[in-house]
Protein backbone atom coordinates (compact mmCIF):
# COMPACT_ATOMS: atom_id res chain seq x y z
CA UNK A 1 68.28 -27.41 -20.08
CA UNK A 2 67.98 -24.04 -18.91
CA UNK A 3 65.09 -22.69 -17.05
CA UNK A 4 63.38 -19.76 -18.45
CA UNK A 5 63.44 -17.04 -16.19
CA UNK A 6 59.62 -16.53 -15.25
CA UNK A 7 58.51 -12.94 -15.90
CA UNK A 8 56.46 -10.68 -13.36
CA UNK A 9 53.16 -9.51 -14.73
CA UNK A 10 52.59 -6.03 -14.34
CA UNK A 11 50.15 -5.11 -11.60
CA UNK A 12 46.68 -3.98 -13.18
CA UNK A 13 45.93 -0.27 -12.23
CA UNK A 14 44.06 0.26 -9.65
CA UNK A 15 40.27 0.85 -10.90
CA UNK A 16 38.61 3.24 -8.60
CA UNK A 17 35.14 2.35 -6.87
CA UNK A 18 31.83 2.93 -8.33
CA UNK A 19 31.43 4.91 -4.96
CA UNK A 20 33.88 6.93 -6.43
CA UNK A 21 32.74 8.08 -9.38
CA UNK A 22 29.30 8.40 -7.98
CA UNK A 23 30.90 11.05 -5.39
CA UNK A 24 32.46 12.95 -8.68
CA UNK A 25 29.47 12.62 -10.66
CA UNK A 26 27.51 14.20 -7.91
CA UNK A 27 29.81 16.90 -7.03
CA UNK A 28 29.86 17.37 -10.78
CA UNK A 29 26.09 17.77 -10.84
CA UNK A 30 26.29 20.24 -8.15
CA UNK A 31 28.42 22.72 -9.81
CA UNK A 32 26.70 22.67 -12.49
CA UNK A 33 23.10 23.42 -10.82
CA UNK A 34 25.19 26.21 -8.61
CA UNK A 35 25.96 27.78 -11.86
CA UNK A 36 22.45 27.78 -13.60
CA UNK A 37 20.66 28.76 -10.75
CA UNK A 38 22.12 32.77 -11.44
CA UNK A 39 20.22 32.50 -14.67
CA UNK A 40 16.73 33.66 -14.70
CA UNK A 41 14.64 30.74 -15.76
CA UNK A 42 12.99 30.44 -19.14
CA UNK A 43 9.22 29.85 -20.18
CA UNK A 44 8.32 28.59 -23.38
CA UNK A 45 5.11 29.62 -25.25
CA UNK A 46 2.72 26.57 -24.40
CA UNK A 47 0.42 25.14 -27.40
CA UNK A 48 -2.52 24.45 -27.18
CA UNK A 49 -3.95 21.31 -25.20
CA UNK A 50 -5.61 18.68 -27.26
CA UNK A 51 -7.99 16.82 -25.32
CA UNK A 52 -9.96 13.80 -25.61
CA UNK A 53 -13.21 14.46 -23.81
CA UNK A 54 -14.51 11.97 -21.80
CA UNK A 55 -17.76 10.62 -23.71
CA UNK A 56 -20.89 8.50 -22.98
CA UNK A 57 -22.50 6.87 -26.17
CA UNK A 58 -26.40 5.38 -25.21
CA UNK A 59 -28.33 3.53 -26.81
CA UNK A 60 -31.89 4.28 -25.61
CA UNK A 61 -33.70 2.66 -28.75
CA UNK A 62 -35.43 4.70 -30.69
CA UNK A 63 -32.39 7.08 -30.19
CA UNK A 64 -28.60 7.38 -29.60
CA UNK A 65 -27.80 9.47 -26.46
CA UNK A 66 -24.09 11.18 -26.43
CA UNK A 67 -22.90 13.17 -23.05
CA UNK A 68 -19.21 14.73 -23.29
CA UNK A 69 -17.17 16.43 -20.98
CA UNK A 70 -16.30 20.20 -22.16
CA UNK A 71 -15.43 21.66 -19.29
CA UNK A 72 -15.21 26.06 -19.40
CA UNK A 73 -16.35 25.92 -23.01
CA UNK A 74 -19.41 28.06 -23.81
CA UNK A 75 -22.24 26.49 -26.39
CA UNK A 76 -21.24 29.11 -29.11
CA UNK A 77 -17.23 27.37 -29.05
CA UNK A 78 -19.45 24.35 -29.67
CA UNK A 79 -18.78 23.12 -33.62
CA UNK A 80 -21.24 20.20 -34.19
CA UNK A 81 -21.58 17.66 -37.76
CA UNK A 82 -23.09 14.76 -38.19
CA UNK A 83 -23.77 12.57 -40.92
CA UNK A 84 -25.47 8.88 -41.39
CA UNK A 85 -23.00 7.62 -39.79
CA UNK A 86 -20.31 9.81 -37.99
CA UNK A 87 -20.69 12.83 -35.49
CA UNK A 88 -17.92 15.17 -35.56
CA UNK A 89 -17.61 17.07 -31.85
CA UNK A 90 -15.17 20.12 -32.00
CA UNK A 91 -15.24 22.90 -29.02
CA UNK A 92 -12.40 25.69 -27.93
CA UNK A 93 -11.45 27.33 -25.18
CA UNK A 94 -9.27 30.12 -24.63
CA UNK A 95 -8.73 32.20 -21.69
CA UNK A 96 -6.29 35.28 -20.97
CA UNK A 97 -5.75 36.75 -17.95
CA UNK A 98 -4.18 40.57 -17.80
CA UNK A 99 -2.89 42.48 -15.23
CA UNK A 100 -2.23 46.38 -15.50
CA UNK A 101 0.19 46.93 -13.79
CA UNK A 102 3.21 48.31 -16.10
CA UNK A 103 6.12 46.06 -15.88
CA UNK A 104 4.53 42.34 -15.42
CA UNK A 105 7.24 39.64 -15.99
CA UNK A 106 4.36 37.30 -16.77
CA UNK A 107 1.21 37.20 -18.58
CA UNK A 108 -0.61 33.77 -19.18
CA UNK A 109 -3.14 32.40 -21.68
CA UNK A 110 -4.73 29.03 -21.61
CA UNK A 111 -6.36 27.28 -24.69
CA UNK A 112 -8.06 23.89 -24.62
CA UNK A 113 -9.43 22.16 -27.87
CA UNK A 114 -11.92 19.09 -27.61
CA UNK A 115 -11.96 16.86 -31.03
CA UNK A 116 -14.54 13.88 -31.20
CA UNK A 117 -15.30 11.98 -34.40
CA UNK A 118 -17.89 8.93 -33.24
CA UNK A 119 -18.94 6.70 -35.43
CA UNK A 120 -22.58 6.28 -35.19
CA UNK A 121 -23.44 2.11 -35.69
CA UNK A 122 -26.75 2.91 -37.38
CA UNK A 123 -28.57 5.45 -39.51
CA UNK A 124 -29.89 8.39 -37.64
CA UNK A 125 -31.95 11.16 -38.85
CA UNK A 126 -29.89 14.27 -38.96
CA UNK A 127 -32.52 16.93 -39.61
CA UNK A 128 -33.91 15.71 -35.90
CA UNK A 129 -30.62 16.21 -33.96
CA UNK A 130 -31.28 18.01 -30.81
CA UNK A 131 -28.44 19.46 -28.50
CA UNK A 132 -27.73 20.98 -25.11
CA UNK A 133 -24.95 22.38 -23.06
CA UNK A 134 -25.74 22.21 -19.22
CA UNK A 135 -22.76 22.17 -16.74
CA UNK A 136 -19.59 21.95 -19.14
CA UNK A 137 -21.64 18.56 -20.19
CA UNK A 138 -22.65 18.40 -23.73
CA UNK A 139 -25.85 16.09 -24.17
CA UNK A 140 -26.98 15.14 -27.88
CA UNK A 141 -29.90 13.47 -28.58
CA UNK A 142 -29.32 11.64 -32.48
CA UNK A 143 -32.75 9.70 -33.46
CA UNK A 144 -32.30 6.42 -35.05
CA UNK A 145 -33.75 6.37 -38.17
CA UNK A 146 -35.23 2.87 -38.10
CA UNK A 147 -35.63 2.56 -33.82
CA UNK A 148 -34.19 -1.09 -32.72
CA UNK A 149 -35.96 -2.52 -29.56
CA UNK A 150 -33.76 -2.69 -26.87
CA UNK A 151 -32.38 -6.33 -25.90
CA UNK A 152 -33.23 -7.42 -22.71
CA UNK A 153 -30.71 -8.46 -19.43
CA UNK A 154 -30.49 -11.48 -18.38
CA UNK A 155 -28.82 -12.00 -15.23
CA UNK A 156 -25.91 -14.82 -15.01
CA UNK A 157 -24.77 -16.20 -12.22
CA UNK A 158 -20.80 -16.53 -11.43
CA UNK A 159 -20.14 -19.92 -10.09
């Protein structure tokens, strides 16, 4: 019996290093940034901000006591609706600033929204509602329609 000649196996290319390709990648990325940075850059029209307010909900009683953050909105922005059982808080803000000077490359505008819808966990009378803006804080007083007596705290101790 013969012996079969025993074939060499091919070497497998040589892969380069992930050091490597990092290096090319990066010089890559360079190049590119050196090329965009000739172009003037590009501002998009912004929207306008949604927030949710911050809010405070107390129950005092005889009455439901709501504070909300609004900050740089003035009390006629202020859209207010209640019903039995909801309160609907919607305020807007919009600023513009102009320059004049002639050829401004910029001119900016701000707007800010504030949307609340609380739901109010009993009856209130809504022909009592009282409001007030102080601060950029909005406080609403909302009387209960049947007043609850307030439970009282009992301390517990953590063992």
């Amino acid at each position: 019996m013969a012996k079969k000649p025993v074939k060499k196996l091919a070497s497998l290319p040589q892969v380069p290093s992930f050091s490597e390709f990092d290096r090319v990648f990066d010089t890559f990325r360079r190049d590119l940034e050196k090329s965009f940075f000739s172009f003037p850059t590009m501002d998009f029209p912004s929207f306008p901000k949604i927030q949710e307010s911050t809010c405070d909900m107390i129950d005092e009683g005889k009455q439901f006591r709501v504070k909300m953050n609004v900050p740089g909105v003035t009390k006629k922005d202020i859209v207010l609706n209640v019903s039995d059982n909801a309160m609907e808080i919607h305020a807007e803000h919009k600023e513009e600033s102009e320059e004049k000077k002639k050829h401004y490359l910029r001119k900016e505008r701000s707007e800010v929204s504030y949307d609340r819808i609380l739901p109010l966990p009993e009856k209130i009378l809504q022909g009592k509602v009282e409001s007030k803006l102080t601060d950029g804080v909005l406080e609403i007083i909302l009387p209960k329609s049947k007043p609850t007596p307030l439970q009282k705290k009992r301390t517990i101790k953590v063992q």
